[in-house]
C-alpha atoms as a PDB file:
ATOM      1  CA  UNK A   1     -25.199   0.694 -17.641  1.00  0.00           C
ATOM      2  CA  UNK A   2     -22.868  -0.220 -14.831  1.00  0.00           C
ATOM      3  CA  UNK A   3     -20.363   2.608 -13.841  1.00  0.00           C
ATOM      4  CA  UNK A   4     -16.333   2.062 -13.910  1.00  0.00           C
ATOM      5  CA  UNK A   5     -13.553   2.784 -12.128  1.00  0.00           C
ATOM      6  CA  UNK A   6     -12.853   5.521 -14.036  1.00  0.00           C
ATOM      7  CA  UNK A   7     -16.856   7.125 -13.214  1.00  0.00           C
ATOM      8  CA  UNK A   8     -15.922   6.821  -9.529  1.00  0.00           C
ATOM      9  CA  UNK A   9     -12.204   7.024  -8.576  1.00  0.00           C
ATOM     10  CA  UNK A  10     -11.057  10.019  -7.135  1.00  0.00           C
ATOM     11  CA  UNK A  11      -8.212  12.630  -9.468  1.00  0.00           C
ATOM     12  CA  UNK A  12      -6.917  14.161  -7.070  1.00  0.00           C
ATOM     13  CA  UNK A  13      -3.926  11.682  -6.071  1.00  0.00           C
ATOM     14  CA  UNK A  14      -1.778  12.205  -3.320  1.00  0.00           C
ATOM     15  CA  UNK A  15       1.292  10.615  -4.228  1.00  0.00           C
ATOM     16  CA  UNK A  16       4.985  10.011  -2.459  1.00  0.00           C
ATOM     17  CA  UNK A  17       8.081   9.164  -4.003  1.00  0.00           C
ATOM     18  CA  UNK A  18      10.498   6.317  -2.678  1.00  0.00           C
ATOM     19  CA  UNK A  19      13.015   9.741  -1.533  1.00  0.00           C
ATOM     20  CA  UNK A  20      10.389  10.922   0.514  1.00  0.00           C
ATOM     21  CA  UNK A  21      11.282  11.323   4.140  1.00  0.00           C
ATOM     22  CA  UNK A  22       9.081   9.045   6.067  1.00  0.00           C
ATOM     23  CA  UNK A  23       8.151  11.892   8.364  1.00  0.00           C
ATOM     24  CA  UNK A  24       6.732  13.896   6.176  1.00  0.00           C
ATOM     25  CA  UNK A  25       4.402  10.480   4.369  1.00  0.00           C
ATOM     26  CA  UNK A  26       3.458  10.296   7.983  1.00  0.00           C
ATOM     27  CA  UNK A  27       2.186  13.895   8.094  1.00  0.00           C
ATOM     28  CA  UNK A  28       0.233  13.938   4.645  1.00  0.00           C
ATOM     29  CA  UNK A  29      -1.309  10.531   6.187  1.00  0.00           C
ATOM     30  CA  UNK A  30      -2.237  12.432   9.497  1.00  0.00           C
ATOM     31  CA  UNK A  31      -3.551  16.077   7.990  1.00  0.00           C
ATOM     32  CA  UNK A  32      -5.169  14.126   5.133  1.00  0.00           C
ATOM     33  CA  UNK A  33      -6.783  11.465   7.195  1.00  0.00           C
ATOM     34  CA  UNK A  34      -5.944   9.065   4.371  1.00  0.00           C
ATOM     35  CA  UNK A  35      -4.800   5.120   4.906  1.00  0.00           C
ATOM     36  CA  UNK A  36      -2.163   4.731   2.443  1.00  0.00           C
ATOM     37  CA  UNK A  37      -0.604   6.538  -0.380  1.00  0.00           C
ATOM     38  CA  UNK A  38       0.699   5.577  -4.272  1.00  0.00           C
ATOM     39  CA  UNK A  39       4.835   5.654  -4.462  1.00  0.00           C
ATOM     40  CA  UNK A  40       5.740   6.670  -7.483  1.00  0.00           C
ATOM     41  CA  UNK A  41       8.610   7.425  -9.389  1.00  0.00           C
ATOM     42  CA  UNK A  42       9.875  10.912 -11.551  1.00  0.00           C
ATOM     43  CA  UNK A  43       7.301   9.549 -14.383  1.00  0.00           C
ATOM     44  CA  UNK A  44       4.486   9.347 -12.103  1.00  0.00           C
ATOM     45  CA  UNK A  45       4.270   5.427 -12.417  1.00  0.00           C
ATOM     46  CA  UNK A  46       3.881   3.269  -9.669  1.00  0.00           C
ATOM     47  CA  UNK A  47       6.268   1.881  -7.357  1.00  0.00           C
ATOM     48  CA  UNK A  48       4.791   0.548  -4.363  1.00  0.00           C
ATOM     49  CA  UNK A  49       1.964   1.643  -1.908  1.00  0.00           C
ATOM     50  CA  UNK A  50       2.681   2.920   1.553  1.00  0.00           C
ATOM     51  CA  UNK A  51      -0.079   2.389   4.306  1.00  0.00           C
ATOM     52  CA  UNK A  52      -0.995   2.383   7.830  1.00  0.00           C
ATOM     53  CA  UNK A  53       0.352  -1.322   8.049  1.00  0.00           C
ATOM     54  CA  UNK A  54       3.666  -0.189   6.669  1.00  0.00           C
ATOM     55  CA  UNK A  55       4.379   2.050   9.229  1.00  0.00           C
ATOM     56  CA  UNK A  56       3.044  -0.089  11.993  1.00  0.00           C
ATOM     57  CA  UNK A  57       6.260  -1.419  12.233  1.00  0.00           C
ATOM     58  CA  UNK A  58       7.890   1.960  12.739  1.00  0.00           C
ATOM     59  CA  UNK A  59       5.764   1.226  16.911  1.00  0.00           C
ATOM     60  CA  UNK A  60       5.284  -2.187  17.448  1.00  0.00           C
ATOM     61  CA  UNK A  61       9.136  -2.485  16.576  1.00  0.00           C
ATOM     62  CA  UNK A  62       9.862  -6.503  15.294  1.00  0.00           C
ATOM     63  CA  UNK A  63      10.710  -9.563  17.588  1.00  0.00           C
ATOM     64  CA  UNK A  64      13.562 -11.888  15.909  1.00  0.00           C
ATOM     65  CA  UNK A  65      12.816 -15.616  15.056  1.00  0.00           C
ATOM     66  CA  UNK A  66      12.145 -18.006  17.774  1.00  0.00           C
ATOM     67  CA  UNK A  67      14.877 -20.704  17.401  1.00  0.00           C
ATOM     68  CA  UNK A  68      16.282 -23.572  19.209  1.00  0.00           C
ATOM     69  CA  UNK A  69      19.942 -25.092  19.826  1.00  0.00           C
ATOM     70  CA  UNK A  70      20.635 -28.393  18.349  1.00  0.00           C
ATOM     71  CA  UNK A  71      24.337 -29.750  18.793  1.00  0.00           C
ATOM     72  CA  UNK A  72      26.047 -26.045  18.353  1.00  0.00           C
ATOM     73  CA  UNK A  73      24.001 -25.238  15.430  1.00  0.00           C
ATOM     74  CA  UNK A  74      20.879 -22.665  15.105  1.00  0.00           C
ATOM     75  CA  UNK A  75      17.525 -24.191  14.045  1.00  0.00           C
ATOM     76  CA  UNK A  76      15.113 -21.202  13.303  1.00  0.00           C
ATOM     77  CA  UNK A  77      11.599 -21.972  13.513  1.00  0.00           C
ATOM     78  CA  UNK A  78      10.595 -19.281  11.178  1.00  0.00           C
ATOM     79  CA  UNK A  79      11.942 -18.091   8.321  1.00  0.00           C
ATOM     80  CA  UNK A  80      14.778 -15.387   9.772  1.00  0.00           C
ATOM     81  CA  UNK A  81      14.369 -13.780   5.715  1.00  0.00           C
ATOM     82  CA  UNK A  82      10.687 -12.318   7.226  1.00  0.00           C
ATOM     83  CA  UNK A  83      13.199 -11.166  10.311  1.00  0.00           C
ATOM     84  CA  UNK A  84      15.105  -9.354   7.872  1.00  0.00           C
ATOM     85  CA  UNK A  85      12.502  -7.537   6.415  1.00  0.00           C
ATOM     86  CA  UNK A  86      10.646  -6.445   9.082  1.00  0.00           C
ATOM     87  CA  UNK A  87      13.496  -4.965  11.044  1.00  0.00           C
ATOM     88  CA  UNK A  88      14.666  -3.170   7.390  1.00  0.00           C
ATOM     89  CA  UNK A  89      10.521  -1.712   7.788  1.00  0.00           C
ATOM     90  CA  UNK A  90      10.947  -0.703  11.768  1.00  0.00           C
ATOM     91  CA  UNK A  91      14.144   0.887  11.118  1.00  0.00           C
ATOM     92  CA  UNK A  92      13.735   2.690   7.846  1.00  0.00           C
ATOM     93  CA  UNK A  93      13.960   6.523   7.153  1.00  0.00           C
ATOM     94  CA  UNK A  94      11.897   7.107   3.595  1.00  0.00           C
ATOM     95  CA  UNK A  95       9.372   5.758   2.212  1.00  0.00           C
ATOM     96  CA  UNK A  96      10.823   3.144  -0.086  1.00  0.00           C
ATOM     97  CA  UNK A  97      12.788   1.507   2.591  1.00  0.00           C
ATOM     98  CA  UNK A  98       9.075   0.789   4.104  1.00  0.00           C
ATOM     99  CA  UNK A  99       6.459   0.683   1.180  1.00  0.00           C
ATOM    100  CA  UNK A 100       5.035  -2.058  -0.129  1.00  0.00           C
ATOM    101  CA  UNK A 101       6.391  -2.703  -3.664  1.00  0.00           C
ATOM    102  CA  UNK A 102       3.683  -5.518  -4.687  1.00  0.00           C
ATOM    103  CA  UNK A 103       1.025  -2.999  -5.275  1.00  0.00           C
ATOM    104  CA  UNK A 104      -2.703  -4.650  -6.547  1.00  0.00           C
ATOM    105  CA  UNK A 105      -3.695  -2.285  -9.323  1.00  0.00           C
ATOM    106  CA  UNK A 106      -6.419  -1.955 -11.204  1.00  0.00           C
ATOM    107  CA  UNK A 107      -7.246  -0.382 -14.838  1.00  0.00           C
ATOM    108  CA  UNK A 108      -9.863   2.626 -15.495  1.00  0.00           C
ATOM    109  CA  UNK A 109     -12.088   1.061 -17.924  1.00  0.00           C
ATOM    110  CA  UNK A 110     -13.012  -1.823 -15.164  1.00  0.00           C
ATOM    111  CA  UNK A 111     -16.054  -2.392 -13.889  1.00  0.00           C
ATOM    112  CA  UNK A 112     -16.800  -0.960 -10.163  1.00  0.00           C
ATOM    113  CA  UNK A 113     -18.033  -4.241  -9.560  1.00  0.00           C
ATOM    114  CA  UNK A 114     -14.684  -5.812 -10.567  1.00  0.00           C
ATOM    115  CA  UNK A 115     -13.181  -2.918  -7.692  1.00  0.00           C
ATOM    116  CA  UNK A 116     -15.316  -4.008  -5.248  1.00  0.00           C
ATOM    117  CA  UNK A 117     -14.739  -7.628  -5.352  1.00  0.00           C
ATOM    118  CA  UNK A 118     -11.058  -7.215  -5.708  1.00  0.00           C
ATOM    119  CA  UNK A 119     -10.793  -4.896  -2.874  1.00  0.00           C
ATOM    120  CA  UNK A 120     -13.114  -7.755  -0.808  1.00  0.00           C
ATOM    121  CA  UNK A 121     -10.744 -10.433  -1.475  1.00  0.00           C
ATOM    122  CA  UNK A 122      -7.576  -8.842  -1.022  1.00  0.00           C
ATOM    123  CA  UNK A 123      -8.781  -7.199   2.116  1.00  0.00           C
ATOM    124  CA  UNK A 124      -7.462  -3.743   0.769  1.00  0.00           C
ATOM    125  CA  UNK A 125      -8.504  -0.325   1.558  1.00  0.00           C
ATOM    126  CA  UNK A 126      -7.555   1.361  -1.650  1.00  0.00           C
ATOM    127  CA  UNK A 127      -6.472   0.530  -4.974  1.00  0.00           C
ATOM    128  CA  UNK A 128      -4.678   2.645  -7.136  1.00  0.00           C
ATOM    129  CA  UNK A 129      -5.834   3.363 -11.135  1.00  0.00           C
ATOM    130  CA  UNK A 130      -3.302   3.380 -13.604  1.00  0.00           C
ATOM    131  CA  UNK A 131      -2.435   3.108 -17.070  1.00  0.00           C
ATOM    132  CA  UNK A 132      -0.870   0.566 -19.458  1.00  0.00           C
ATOM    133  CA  UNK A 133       2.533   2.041 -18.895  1.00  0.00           C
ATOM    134  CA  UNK A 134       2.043   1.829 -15.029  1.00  0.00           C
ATOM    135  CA  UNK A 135       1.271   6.169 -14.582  1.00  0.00           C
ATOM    136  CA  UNK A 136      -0.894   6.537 -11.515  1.00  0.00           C
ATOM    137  CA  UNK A 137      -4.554   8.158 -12.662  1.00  0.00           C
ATOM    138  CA  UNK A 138      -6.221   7.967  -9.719  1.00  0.00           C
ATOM    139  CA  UNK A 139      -7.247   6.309  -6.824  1.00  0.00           C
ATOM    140  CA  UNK A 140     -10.192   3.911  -6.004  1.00  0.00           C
ATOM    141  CA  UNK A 141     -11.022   3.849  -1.717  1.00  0.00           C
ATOM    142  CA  UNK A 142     -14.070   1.492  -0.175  1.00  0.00           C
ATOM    143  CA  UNK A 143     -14.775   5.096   0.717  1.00  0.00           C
ATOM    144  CA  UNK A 144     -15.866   5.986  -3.034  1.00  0.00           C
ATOM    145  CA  UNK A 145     -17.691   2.701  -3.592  1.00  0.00           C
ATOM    146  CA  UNK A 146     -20.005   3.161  -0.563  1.00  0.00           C
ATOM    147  CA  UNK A 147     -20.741   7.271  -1.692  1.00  0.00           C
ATOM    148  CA  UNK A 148     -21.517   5.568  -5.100  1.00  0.00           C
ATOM    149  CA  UNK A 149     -23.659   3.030  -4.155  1.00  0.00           C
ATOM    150  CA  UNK A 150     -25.671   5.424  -1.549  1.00  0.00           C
ATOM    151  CA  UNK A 151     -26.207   8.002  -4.631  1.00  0.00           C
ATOM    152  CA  UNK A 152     -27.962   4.948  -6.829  1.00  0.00           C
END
């Protein structure tokens, strides 16, 4: 019988909350030596994800949108909303103002196979478990596939 999500993810979930001084996600990130981390609200459901790529742009800092001048009028050559955004990531405090809010998400009765190939196609590092209503149970990493697949 093929194992689930639920036979391999890991309990133990380190969560933030949207509040959460960015400092301090930064620090559990560091001491941990985790990638990312689930964002969750006062009921423990999910939020949003926060990762290495979030803060990223806390360093690299954001360039604005190339643009040209046409008769007295700005022509952007990208779209100045992406602009927006990234400079709101550079410059934010806590972790909600950075976090990714379109979390991928997967269920605990799934197959690990299902994980895998998710996690493959989305290019993710982790994927949080949770519930019907959303409640964060746990917390699949590539990490956990690999120690499962070396144990069978």
């Amino acid at each position: 019988m093929s194992k689930t999500v639920a036979d391999v993810m890991s309990r133990d979930v380190i969560t933030v909350q949207p509040q959460t001084p960015l400092n301090q996600a930064i620090q559990i990130l560091a001491e941990r030596r985790i990638t990312g981390l689930p964002v969750v609200d006062d009921a423990d459901k999910l939020v949003g994800v926060i990762s290495e790529t979030d803060l990223m742009w806390q360093e690299t800092g954001v360039t604005p949108p190339a643009y040209i001048m046409f008769l007295d009028s700005v022509i952007y050559l990208q779209n100045p909303t992406t602009y927006e955004r990234d400079l709101h990531k550079a410059l934010g405090q806590t972790v909600g103002e950075v976090m990714t809010t379109e979390a991928i998400v997967i269920k605990p009765e799934k197959p690990l196979q299902e994980a895998a190939k998710l996690m493959h196609e989305k290019h993710i590092r982790r994927l949080p478990v949770v519930d019907d209503t959303g409640k964060v149970l746990g917390i699949l990493t590539r990490g956990d596939i690999i120690r499962t697949m070396a144990t069978e």
